[in-house]
Protein backbone atom coordinates (compact mmCIF):
# COMPACT_ATOMS: atom_id res chain seq x y z
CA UNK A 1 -20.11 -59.83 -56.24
CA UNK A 2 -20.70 -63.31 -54.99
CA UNK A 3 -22.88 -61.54 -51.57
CA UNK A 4 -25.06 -60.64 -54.35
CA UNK A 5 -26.32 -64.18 -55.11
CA UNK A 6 -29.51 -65.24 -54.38
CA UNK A 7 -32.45 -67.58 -54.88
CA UNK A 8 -35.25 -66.00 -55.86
CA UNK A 9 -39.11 -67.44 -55.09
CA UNK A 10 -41.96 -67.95 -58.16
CA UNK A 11 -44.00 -65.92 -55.17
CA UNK A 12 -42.90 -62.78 -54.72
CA UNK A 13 -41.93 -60.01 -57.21
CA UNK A 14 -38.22 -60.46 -57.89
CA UNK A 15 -37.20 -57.14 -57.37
CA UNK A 16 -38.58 -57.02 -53.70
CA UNK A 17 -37.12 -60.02 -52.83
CA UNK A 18 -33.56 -58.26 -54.32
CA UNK A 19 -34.01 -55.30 -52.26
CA UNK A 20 -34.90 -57.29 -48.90
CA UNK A 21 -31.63 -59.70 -49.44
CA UNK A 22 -29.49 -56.46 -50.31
CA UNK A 23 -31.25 -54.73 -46.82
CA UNK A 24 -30.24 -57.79 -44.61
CA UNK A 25 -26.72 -57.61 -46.09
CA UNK A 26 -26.46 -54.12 -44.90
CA UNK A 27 -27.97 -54.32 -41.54
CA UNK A 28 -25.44 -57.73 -41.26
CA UNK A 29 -22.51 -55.43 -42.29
CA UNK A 30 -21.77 -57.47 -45.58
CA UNK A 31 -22.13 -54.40 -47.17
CA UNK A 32 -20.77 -51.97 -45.36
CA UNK A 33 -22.20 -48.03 -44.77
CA UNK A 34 -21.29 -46.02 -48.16
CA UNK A 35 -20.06 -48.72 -50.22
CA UNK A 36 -21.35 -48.59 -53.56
CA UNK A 37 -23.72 -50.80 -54.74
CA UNK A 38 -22.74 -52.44 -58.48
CA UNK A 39 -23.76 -50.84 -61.54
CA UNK A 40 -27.41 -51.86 -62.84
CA UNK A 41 -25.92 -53.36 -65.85
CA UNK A 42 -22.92 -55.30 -63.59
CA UNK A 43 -25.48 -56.83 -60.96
CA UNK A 44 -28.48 -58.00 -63.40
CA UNK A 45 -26.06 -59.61 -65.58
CA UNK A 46 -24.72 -61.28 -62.21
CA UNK A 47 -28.00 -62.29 -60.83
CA UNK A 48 -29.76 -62.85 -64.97
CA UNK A 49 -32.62 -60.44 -64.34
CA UNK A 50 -33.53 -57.39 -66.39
CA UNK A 51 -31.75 -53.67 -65.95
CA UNK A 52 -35.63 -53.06 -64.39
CA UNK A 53 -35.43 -55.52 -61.62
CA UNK A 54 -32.22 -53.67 -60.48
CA UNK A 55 -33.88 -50.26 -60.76
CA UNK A 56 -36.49 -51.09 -58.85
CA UNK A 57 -34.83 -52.71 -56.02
CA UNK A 58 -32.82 -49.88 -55.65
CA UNK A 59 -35.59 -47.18 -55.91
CA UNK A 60 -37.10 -49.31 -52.86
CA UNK A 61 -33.79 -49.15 -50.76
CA UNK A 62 -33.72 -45.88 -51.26
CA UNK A 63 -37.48 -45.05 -50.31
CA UNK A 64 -36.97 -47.07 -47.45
CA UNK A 65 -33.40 -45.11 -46.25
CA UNK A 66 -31.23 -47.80 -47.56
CA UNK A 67 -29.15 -46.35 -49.73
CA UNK A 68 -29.25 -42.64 -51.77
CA UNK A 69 -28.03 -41.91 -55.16
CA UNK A 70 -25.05 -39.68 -56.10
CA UNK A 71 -25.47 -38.24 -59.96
CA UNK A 72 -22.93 -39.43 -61.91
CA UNK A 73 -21.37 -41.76 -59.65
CA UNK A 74 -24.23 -44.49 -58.57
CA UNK A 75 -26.04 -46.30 -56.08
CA UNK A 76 -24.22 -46.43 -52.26
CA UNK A 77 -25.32 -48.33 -49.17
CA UNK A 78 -26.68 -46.68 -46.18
CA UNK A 79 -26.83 -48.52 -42.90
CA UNK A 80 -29.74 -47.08 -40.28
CA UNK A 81 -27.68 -49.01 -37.17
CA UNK A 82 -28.29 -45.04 -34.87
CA UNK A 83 -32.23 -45.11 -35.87
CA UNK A 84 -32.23 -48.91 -34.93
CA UNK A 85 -30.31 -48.12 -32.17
CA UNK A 86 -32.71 -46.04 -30.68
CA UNK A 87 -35.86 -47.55 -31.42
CA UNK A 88 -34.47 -50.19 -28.99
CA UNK A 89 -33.52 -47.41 -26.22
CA UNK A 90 -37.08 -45.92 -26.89
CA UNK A 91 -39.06 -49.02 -26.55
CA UNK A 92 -36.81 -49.96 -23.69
CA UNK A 93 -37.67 -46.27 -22.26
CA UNK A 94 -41.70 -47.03 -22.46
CA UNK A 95 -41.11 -50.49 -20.75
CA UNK A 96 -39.99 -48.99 -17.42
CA UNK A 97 -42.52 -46.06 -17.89
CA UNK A 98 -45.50 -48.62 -18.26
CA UNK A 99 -44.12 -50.23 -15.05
CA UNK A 100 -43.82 -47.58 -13.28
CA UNK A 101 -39.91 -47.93 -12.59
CA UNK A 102 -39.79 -44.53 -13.82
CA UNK A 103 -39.75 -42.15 -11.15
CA UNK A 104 -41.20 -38.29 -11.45
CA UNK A 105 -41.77 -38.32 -14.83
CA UNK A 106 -43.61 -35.53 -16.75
CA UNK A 107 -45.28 -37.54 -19.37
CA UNK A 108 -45.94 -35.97 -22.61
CA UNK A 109 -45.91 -38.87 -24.69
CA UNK A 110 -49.99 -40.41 -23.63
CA UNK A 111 -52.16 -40.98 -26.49
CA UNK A 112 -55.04 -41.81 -24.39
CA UNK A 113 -57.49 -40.57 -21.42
CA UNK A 114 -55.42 -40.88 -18.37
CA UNK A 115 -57.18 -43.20 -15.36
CA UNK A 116 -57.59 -40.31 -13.13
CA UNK A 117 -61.19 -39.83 -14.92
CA UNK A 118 -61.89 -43.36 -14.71
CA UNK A 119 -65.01 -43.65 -13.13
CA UNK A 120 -63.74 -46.70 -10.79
CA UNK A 121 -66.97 -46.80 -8.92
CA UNK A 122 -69.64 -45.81 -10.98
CA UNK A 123 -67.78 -48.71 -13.02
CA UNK A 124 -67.75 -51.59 -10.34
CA UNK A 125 -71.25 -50.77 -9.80
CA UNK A 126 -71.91 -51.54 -13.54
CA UNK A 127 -69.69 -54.87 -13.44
CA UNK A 128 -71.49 -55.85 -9.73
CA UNK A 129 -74.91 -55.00 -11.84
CA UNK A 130 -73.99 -57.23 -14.43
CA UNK A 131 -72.90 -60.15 -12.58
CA UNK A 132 -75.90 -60.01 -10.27
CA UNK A 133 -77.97 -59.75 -13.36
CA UNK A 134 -76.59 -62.22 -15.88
CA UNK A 135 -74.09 -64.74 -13.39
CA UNK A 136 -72.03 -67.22 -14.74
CA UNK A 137 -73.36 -66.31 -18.12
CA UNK A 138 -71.45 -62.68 -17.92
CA UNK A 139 -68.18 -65.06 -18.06
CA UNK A 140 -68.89 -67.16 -21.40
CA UNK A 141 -68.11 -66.51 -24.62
CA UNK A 142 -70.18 -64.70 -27.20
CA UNK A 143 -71.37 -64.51 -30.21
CA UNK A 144 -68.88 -64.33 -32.86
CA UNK A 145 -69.62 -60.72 -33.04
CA UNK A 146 -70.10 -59.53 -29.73
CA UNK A 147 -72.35 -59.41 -27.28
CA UNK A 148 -76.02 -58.82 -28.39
CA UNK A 149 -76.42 -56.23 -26.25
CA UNK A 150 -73.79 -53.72 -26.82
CA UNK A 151 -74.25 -54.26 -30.28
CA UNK A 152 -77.90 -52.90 -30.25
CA UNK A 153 -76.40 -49.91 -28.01
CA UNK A 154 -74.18 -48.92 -30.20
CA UNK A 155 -75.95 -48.73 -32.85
CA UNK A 156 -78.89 -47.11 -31.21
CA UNK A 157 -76.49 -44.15 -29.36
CA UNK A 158 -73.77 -43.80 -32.04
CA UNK A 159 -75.72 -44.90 -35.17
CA UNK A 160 -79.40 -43.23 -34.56
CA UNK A 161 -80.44 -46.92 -34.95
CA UNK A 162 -79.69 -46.91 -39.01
CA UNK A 163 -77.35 -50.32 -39.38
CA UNK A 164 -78.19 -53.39 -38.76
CA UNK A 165 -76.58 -55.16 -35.30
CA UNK A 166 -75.23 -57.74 -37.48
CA UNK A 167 -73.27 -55.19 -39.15
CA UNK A 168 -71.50 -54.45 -36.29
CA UNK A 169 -68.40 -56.52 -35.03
CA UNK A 170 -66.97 -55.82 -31.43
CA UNK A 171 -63.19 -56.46 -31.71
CA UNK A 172 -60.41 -55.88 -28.84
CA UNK A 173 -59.45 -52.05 -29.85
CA UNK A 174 -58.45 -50.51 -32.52
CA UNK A 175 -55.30 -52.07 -33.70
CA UNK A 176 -56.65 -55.49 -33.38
CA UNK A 177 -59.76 -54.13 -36.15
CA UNK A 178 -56.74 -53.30 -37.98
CA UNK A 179 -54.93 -56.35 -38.07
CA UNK A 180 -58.06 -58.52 -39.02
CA UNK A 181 -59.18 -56.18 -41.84
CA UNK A 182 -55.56 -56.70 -43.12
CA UNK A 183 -55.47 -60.24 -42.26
CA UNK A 184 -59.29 -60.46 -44.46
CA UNK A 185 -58.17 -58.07 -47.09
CA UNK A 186 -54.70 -57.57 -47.60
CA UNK A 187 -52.36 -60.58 -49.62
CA UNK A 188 -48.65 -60.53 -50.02
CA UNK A 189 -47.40 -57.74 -52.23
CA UNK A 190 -51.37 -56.04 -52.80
CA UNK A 191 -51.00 -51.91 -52.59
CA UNK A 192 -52.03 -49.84 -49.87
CA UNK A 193 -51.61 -46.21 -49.38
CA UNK A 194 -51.47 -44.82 -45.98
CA UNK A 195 -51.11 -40.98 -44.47
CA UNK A 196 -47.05 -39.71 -43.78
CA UNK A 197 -46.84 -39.29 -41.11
CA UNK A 198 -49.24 -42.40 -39.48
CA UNK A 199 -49.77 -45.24 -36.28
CA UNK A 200 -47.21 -46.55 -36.43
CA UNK A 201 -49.13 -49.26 -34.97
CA UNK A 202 -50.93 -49.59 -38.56
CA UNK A 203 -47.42 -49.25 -40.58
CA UNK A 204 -46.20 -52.51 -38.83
CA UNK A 205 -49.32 -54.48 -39.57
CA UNK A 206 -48.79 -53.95 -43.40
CA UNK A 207 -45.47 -54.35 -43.14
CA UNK A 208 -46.11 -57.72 -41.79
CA UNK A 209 -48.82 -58.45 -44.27
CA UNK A 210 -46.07 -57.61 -46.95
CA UNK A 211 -47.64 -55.03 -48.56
CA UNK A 212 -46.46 -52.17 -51.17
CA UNK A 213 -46.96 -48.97 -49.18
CA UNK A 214 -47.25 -45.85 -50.65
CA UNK A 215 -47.15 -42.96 -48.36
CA UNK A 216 -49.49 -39.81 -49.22
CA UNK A 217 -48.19 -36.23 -47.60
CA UNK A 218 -50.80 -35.04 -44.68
CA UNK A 219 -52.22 -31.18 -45.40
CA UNK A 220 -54.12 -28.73 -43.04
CA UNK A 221 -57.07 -30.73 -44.42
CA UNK A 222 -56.38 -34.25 -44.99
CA UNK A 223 -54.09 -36.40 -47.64
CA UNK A 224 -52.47 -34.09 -50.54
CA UNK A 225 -55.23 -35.49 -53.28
CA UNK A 226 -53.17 -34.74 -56.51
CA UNK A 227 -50.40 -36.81 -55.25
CA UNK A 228 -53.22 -39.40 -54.09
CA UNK A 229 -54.47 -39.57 -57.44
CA UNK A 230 -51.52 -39.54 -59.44
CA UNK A 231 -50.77 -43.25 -57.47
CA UNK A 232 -54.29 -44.26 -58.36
CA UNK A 233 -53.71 -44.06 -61.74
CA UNK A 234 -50.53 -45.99 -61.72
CA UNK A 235 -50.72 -48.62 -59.31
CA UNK A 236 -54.39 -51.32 -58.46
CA UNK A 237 -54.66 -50.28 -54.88
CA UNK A 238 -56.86 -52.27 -52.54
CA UNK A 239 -57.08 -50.02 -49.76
CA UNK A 240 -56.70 -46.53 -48.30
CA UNK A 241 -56.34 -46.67 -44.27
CA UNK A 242 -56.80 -43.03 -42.73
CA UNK A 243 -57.64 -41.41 -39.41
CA UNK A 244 -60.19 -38.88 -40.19
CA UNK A 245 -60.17 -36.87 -36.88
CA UNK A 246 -56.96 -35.50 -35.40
CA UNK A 247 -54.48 -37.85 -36.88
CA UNK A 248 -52.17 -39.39 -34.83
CA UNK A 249 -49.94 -37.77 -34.66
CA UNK A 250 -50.37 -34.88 -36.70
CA UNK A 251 -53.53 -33.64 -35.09
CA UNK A 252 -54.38 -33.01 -38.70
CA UNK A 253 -58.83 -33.23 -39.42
CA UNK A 254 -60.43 -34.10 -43.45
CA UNK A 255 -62.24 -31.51 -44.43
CA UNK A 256 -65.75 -32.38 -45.40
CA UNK A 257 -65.33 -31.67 -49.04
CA UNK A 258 -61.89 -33.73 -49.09
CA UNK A 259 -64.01 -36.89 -47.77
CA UNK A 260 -66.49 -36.51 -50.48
CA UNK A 261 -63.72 -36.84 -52.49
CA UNK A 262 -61.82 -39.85 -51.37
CA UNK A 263 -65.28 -41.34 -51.35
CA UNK A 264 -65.61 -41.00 -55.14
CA UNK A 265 -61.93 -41.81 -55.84
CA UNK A 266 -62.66 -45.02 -54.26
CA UNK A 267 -65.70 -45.80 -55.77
CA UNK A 268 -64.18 -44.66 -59.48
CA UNK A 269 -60.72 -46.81 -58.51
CA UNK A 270 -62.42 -49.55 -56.46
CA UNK A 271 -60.04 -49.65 -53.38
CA UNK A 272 -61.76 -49.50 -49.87
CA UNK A 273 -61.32 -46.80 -46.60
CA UNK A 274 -60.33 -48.14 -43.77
CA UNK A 275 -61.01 -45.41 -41.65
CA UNK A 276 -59.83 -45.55 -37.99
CA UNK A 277 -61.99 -42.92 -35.85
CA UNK A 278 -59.72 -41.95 -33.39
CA UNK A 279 -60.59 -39.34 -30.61
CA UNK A 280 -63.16 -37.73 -32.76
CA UNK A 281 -65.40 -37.28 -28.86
CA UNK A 282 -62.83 -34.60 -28.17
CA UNK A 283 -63.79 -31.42 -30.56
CA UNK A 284 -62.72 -28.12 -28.84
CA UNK A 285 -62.89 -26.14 -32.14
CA UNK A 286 -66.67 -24.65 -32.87
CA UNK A 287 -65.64 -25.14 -36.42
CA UNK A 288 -64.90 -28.38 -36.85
CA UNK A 289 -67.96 -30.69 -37.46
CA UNK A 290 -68.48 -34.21 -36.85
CA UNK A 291 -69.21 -36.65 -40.40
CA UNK A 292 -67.47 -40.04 -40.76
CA UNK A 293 -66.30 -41.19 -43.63
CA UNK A 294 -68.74 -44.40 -42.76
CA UNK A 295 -71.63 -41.94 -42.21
CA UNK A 296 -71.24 -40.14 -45.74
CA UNK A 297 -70.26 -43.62 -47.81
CA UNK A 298 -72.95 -44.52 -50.41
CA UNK A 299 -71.11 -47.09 -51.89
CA UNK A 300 -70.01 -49.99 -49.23
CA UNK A 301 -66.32 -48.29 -49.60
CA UNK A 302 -65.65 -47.69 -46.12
CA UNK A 303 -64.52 -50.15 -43.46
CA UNK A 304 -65.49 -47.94 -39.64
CA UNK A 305 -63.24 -49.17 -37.10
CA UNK A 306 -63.84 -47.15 -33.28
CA UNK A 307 -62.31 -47.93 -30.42
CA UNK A 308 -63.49 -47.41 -26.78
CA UNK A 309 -59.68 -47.56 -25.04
CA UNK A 310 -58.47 -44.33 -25.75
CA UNK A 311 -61.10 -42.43 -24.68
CA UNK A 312 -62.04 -44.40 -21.60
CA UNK A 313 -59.47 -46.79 -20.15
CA UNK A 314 -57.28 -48.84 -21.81
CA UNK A 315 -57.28 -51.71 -19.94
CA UNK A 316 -61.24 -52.79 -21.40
CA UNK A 317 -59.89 -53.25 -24.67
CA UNK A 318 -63.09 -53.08 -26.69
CA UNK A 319 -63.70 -51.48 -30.08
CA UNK A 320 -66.16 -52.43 -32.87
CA UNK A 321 -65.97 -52.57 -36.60
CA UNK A 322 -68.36 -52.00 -39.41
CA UNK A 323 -67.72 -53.65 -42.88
CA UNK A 324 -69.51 -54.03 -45.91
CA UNK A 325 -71.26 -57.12 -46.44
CA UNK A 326 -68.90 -58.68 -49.20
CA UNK A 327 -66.39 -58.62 -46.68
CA UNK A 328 -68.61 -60.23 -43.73
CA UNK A 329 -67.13 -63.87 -44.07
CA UNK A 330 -63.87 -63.17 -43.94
CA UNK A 331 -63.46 -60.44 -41.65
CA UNK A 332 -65.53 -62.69 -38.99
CA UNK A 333 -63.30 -65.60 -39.66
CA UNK A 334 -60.29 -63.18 -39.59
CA UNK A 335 -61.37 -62.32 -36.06
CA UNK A 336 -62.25 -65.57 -34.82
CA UNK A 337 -58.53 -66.89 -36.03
CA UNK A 338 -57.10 -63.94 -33.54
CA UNK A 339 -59.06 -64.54 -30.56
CA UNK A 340 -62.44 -66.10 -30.99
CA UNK A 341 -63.92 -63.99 -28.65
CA UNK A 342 -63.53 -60.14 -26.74
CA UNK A 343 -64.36 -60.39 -23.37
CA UNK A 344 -67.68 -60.82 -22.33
CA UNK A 345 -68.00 -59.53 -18.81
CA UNK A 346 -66.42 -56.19 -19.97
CA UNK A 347 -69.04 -56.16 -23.38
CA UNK A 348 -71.80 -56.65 -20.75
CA UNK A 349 -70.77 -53.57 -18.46
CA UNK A 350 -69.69 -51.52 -21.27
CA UNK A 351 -73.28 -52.05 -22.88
CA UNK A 352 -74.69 -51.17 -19.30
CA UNK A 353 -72.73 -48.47 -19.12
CA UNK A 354 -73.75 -46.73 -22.34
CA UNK A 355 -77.74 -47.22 -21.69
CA UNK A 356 -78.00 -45.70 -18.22
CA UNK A 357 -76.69 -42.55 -19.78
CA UNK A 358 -73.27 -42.51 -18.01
CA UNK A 359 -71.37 -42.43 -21.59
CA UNK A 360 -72.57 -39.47 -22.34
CA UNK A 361 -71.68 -37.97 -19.02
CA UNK A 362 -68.35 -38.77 -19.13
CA UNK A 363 -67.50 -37.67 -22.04
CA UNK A 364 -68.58 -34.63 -21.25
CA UNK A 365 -65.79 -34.29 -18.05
CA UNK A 366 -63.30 -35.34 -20.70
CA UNK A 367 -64.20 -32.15 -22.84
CA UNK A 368 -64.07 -30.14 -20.22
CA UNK A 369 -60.74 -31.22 -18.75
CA UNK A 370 -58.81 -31.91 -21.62
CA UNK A 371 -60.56 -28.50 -23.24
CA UNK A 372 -58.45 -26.30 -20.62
CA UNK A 373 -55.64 -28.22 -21.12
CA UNK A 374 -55.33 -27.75 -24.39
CA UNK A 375 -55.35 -24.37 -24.49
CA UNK A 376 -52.92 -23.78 -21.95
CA UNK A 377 -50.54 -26.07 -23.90
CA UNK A 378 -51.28 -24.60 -26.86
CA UNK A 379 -50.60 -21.13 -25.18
CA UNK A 380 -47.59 -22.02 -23.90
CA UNK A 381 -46.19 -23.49 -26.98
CA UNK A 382 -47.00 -20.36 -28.84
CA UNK A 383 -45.06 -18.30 -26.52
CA UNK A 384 -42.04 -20.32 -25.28
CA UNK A 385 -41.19 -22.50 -28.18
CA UNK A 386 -42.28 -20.84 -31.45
CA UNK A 387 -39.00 -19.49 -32.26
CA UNK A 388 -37.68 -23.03 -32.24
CA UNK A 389 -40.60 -25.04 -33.25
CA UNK A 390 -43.75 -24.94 -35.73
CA UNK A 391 -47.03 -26.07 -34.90
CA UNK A 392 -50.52 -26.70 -36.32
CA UNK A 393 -52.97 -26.43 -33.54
CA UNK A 394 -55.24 -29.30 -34.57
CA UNK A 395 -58.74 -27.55 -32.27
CA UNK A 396 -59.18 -30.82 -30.62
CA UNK A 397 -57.74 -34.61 -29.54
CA UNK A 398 -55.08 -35.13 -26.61
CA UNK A 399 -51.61 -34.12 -28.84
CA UNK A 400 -49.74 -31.32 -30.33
CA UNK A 401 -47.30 -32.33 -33.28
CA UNK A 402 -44.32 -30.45 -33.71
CA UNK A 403 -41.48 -29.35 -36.39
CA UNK A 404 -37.83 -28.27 -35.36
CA UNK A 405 -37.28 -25.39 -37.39
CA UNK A 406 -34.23 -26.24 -39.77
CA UNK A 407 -32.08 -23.71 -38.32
CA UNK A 408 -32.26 -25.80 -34.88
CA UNK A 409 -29.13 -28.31 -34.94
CA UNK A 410 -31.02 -30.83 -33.31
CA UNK A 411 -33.18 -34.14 -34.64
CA UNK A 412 -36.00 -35.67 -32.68
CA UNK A 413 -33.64 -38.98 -31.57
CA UNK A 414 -31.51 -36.32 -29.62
CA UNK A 415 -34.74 -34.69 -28.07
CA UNK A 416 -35.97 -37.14 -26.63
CA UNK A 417 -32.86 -38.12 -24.97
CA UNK A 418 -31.51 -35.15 -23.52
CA UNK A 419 -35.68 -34.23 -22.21
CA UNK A 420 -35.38 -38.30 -20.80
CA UNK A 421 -32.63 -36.95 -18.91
CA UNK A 422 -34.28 -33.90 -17.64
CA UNK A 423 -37.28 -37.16 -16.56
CA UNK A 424 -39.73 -35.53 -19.52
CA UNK A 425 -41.00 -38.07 -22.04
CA UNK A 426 -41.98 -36.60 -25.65
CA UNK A 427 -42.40 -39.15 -28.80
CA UNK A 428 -39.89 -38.77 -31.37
CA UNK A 429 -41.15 -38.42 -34.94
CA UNK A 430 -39.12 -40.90 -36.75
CA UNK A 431 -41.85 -43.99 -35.49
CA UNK A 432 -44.26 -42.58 -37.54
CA UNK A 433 -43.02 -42.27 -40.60
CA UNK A 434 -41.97 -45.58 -43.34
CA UNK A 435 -38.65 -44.11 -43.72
CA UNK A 436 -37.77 -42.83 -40.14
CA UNK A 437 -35.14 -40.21 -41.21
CA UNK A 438 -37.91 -38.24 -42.94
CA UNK A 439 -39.50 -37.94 -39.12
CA UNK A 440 -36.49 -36.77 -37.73
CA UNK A 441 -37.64 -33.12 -37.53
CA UNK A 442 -40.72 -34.04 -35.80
CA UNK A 443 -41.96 -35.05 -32.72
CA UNK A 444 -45.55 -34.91 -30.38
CA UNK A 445 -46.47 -34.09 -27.47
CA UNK A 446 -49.37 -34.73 -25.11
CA UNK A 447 -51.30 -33.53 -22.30
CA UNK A 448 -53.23 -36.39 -21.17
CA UNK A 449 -50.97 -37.81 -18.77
CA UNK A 450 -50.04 -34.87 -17.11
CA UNK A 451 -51.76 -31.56 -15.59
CA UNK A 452 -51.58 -27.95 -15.74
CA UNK A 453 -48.74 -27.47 -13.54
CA UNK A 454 -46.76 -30.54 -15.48
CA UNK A 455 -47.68 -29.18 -18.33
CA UNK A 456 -46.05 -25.48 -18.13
CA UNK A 457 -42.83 -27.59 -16.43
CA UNK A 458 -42.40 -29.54 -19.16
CA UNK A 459 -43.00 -26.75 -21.89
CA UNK A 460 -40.39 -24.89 -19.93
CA UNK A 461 -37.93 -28.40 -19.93
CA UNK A 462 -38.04 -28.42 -23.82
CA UNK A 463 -37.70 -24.28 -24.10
CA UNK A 464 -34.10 -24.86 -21.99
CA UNK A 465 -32.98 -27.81 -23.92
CA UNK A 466 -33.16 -25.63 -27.31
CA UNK A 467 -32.28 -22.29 -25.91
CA UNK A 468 -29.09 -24.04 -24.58
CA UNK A 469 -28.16 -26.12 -27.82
């Protein structure tokens, strides 16, 4: 019992600092894989805390794939060393891909427009244009919130001129909006809820803010809004973060009238939407329509954050954000504490770019490329894999996300390694999820990276791999 000790801060809840000491004990092998856990009564007469502090702490370790419960017999310890494990060998795996020390790879793991459609000259001409125009200025820092300029264009060709420039904040992509709205909003131990599946790039921002997350089930149409509700009513949350066109990574759209709803839920419950727009330029489904959460909100609930690096090239790194005005101060301070400033030469061309109507244009090459490619991906899933695999096609976006059918003795984890070794690259499920074993079943695929040829090789890589389990 004496591993069971611990200090506890005035700080932090006590039960969440029990279930973190009792995770690093497992992950240390102090407690080892399947041991049983002591009794409720045993450990909070050990530690003088109440029965609830104990039931709580393990309710988290279990939500978070720590340890399960057998009926009858208790609470036992479940170590997560093979998803740890490979996390490392998949990171390690996108390393050398990034670098290029991976050789013939079929890639169907981009989540962004691939550089052949970069317009490279069209570009320089812009940045040439710009530096001509503006000189050393181009290279200083701006405004606090972004260069004038692009500010005023995107709010003119993406807002129909109705905010105010001032409302708008240019930050370095979409995951840095995301970690200063959580850095301006979010405190130790405050609630959010987020979509399970999600980014997994958002999940590790909250879990570094130290928030309580409570995952909400994705349906054909958005978050499952009974379950949403039911958490509402039992927990203050303080904000909702959601990707309201083809979710990464289920593909997944809201539905207009399931928007309207969130929209009064968090007016009647007074949390706030951080809403994430992500890929919504690539609709190749006549029946989905374009409305932001931002563009319906009557309320100042909604906190628009866009990025311009997955649709155009990564490598600019510029995004914007618009906030309410109660959270102006903060969120501006939050982003000066990360970087002070996005880069100004790339605001300048960007801005450039948008007015002489080149945007638009290329946009529309993006639709029509990735358009075919969907649909022969798409095709091809539906007739080499769907005996193995489900699928909702999501009608737009650059991914497909996938579901091993239970009868398939195979996870995700072993995917991914034995297409590696056949030099295809698919994501595995389990980063998307809190609890990665729930993701096991899953995993995406892209077609961004890759072309029609690529495409029907790889499709064919993963039909061997599970015809030959």
């Amino acid at each position: 019992m004496k591993k069971y000790s611990i200090s506890f801060k005035e700080e932090i809840p006590k039960y969440i600092q029990l279930e973190r000491h009792i995770k690093n004990l497992i992950d240390e092998d102090v407690i080892k894989d399947g041991e049983k856990l002591p009794s409720i009564r045993e450990l909070a007469s050990f530690i003088e805390v109440n029965n609830v502090t104990i039931v709580n702490a393990y309710k988290k370790l279990q939500q978070e794939g720590y340890a399960y419960l057998k009926m009858g017999s208790g609470t036992y310890a479940k170590r997560k060393e093979p998803i740890r494990k490979f996390k490392r060998e998949y990171a390690d795996t996108f390393k050398k891909a990034s670098a290029g020390s991976l050789k013939d790879i079929i890639d169907f793991s981009g989540e962004s427009a691939s550089s052949v459609y970069f317009p490279v000259e069209q570009f320089k001409a812009v940045l040439n244009e710009v530096l001509d125009r503006d000189g050393a200025e181009a290279l200083v820092y701006q405004d606090i919130l972004g260069y004038s300029g692009l500010r005023q264009s995107i709010n003119s060709v993406f807002w129909s001129d109705t905010l105010n420039d001032e409302d708008i904040l240019i930050v370095s992509g979409a995951q840095q909006g995301i970690d200063i709205v959580s850095k301006a909003l979010i405190n130790v131990n405050d609630n959010v809820i987020i979509e399970k599946p999600t980014y997994s790039g958002a999940l590790t921002v909250f879990n570094w803010r130290r928030a309580n997350i409570f995952e909400v089930e994705m349906l054909e149409d958005g978050v499952d809004l009974e379950k949403f509700e039911k958490i509402l009513k039992k927990n203050k949350i303080k904000c909702f973060y959601t990707m309201s066109y083809f979710q990464n990574p289920t593909g997944l759209s809201y539905s207009l009238e399931k928007k309207i709803k969130l929209l009064e839920l968090a007016n009647k419950y007074n949390f706030f939407i951080i809403e994430d727009d992500y890929l919504s330029e690539l609709i190749f489904d006549e029946n989905i329509k374009y409305s932001s959460f931002r563009s319906l909100d009557q309320n100042n609930r909604v906190i628009y954050i866009k990025s311009f690096s997955k649709i155009f090239l990564p490598g600019i790194r510029i995004g914007y954000m618009i906030y309410p005005e109660k959270f102006k101060e903060s969120i501006q301070s939050s982003k000066v504490n990360t970087d002070i400033s996005t880069s100004s030469l790339m605001q300048r061309a960007l801005d450039l770019y948008i007015r002489k109507g080149y945007w638009d244009k290329h946009i529309a090459l993006l639709n029509e490329e990735y358009k075919h490619r969907y649909f022969i991906m798409e095709r091809l899933l539906k007739n080499k894999l769907n005996y193995f695999t489900s699928f909702k096609s999501p009608g737009g976006g650059l991914n497909f996300f996938l579901k091993i059918n239970d009868k398939e003795n195979l996870n995700c984890r072993e995917l991914f390694l034995k297409a590696k070794d056949k030099n295809l690259l698919i994501t595995p499920g389990t980063i998307f999820f809190k609890n990665p074993l729930e993701g096991d079943k899953y995993f995406r695929i892209g077609f961004s990276q890759t072309n029609e040829i690529y495409i029907e090789k790889g499709i064919k890589i993963l039909e061997s791999i599970f015809m030959h389990l």
